[in-house]
N, C-alpha and C. Protein backbone atom coordinates (compact mmCIF):
# COMPACT_ATOMS: atom_id res chain seq x y z
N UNK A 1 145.12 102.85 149.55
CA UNK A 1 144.52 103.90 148.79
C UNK A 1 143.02 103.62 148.68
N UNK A 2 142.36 105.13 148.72
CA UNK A 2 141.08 104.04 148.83
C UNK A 2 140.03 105.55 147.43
N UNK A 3 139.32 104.79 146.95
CA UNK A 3 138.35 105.32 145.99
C UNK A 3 136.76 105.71 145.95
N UNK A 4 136.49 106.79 145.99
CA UNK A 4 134.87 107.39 146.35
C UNK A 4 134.55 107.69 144.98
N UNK A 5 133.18 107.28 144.80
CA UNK A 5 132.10 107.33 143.75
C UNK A 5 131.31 108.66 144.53
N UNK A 6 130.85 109.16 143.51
CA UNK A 6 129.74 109.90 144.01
C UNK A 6 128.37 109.79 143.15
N UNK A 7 127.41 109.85 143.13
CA UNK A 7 126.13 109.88 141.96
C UNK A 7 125.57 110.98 142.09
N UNK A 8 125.88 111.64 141.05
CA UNK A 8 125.12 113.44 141.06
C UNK A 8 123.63 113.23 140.78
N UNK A 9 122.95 114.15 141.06
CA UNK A 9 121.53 113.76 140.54
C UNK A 9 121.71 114.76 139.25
N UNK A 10 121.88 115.44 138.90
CA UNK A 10 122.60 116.15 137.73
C UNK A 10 122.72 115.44 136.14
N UNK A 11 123.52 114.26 136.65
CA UNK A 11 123.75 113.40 135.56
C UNK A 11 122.83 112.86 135.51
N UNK A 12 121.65 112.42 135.64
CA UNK A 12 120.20 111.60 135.63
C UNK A 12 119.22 112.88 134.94
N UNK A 13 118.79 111.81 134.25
CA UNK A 13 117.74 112.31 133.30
C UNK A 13 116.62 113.29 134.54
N UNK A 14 116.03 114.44 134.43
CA UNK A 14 115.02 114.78 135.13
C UNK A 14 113.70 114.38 134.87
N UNK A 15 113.15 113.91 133.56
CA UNK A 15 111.62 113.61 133.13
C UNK A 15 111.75 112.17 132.42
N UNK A 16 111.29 111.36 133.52
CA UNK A 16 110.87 110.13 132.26
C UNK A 16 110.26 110.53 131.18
N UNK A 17 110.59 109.78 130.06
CA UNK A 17 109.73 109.61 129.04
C UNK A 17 108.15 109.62 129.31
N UNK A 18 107.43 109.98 127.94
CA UNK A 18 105.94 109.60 128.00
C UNK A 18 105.85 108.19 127.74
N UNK A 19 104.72 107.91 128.90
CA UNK A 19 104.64 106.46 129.32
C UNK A 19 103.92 105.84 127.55
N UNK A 20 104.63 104.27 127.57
CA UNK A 20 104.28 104.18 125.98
C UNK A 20 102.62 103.48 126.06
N UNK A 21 102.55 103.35 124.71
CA UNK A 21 100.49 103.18 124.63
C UNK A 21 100.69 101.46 124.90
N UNK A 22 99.43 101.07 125.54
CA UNK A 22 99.49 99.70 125.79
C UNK A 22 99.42 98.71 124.60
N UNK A 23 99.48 97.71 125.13
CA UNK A 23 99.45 96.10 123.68
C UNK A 23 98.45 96.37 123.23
N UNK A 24 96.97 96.73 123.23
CA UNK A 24 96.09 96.41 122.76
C UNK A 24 95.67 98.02 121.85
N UNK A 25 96.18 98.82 122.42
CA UNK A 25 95.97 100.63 121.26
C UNK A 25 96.88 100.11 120.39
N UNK A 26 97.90 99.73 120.73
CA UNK A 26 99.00 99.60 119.97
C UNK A 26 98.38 98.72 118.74
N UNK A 27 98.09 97.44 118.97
CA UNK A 27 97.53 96.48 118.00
C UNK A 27 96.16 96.98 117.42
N UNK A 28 95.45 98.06 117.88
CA UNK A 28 94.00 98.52 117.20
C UNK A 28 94.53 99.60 115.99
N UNK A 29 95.35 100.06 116.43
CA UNK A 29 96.06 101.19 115.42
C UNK A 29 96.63 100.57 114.25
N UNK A 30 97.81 99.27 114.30
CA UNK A 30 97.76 99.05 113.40
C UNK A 30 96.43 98.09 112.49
N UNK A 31 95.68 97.83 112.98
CA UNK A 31 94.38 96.81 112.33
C UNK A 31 93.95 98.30 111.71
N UNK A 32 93.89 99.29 112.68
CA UNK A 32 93.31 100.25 111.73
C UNK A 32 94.25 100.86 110.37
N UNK A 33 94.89 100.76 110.19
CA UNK A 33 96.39 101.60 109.19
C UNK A 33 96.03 100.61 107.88
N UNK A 34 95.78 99.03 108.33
CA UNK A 34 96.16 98.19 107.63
C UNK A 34 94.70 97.85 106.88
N UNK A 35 93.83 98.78 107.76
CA UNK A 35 91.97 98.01 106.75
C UNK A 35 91.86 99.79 105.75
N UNK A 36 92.70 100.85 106.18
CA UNK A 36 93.38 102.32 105.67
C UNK A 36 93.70 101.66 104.19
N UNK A 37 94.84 100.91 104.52
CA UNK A 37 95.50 101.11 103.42
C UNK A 37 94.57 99.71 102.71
N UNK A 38 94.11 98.64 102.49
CA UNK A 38 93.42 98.23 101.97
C UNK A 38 91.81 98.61 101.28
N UNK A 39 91.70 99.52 101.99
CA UNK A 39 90.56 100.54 101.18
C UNK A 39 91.55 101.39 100.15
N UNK A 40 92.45 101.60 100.69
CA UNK A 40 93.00 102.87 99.45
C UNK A 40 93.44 102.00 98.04
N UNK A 41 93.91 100.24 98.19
CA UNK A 41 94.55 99.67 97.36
C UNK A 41 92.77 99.40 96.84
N UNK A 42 91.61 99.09 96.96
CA UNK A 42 90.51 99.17 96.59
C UNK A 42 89.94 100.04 95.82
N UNK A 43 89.87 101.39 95.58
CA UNK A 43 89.72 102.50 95.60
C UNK A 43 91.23 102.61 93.87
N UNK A 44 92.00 102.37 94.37
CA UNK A 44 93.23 102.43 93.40
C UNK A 44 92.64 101.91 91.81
N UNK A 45 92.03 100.06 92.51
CA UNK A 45 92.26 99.32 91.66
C UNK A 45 91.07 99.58 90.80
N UNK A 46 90.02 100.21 91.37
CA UNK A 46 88.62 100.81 90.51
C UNK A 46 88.31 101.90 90.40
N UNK A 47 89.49 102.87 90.61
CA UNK A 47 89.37 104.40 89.86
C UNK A 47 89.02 104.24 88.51
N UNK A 48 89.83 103.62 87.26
CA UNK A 48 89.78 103.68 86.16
C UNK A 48 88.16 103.85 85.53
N UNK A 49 87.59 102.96 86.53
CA UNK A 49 86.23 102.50 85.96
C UNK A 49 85.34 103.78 85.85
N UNK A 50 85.83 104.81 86.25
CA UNK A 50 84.97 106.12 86.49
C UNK A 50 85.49 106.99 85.78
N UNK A 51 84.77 107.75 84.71
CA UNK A 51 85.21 109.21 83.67
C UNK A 51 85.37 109.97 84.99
N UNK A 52 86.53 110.36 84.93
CA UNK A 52 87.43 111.91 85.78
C UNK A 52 86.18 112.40 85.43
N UNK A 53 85.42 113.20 84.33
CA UNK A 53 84.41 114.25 84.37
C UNK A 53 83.13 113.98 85.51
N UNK A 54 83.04 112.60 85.38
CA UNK A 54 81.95 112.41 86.65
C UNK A 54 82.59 112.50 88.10
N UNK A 55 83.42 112.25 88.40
CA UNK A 55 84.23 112.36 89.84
C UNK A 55 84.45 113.56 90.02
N UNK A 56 84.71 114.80 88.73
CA UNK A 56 84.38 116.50 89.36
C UNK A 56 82.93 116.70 89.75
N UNK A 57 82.43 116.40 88.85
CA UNK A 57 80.73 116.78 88.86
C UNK A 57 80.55 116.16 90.04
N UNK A 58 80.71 115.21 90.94
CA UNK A 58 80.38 114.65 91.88
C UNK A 58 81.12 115.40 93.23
N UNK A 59 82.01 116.22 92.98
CA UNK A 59 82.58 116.94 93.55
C UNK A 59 84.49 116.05 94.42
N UNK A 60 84.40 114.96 94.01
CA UNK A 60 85.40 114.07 94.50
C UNK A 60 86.76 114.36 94.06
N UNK A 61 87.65 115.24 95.28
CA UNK A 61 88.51 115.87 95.48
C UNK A 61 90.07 114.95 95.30
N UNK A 62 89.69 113.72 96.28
CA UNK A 62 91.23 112.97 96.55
C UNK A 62 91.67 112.29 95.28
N UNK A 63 93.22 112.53 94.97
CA UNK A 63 93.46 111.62 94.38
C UNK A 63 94.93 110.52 94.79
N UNK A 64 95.56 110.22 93.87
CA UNK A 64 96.22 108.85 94.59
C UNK A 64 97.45 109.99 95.55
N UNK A 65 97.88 111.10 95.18
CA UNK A 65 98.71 111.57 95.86
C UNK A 65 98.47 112.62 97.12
N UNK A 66 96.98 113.02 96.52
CA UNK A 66 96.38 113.74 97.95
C UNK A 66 95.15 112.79 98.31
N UNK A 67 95.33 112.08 99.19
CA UNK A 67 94.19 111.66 99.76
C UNK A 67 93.27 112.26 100.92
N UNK A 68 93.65 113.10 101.36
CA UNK A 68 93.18 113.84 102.38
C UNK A 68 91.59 114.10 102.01
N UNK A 69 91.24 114.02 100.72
CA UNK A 69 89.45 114.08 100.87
C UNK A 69 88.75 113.12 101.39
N UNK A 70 89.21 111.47 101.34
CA UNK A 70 88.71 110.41 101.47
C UNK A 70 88.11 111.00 103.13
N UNK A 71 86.85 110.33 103.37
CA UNK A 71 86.71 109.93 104.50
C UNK A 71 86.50 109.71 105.14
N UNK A 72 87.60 108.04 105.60
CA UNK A 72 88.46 107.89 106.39
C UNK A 72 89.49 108.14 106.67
N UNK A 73 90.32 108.94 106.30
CA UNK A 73 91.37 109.84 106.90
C UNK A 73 91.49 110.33 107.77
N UNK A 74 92.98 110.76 108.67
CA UNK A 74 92.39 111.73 109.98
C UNK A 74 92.80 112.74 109.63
């Protein structure tokens, strides 16, 4: 008795993946996320020191839950 395989091209993926980012984007991105979030824990720890009334008058929008004014943001 004898047994045939066949390999459809069908069953194979048609599009590789997007090729992934190299060692070194990879490692700049996070240095960048990580000097991000150490400005924001900066920023956290010396809000208090400032009357809210001067941070409107100054026009300074972000706060701890919208940060999107800061910026460095993207």
């Amino acid at each position: 008795m004898t047994t045939a395989t066949f390999s459809l091209p069908a069953a194979r993926p048609a599009a590789r993946s997007a090729p992934k980012r190299g060692w070194f984007a990879r490692f700049y991105a996070a240095l960048v996320e990580a000097r991000m979030r150490a400005a924001m824990r900066e920023i956290a720890k010396h809000r208090h020191l400032i009357p809210v009334d001067v941070l409107k008058a100054a026009g300074y929008q972000a706060t701890v839950t919208k940060d999107g004014a800061l910026p460095f943001t993207r």
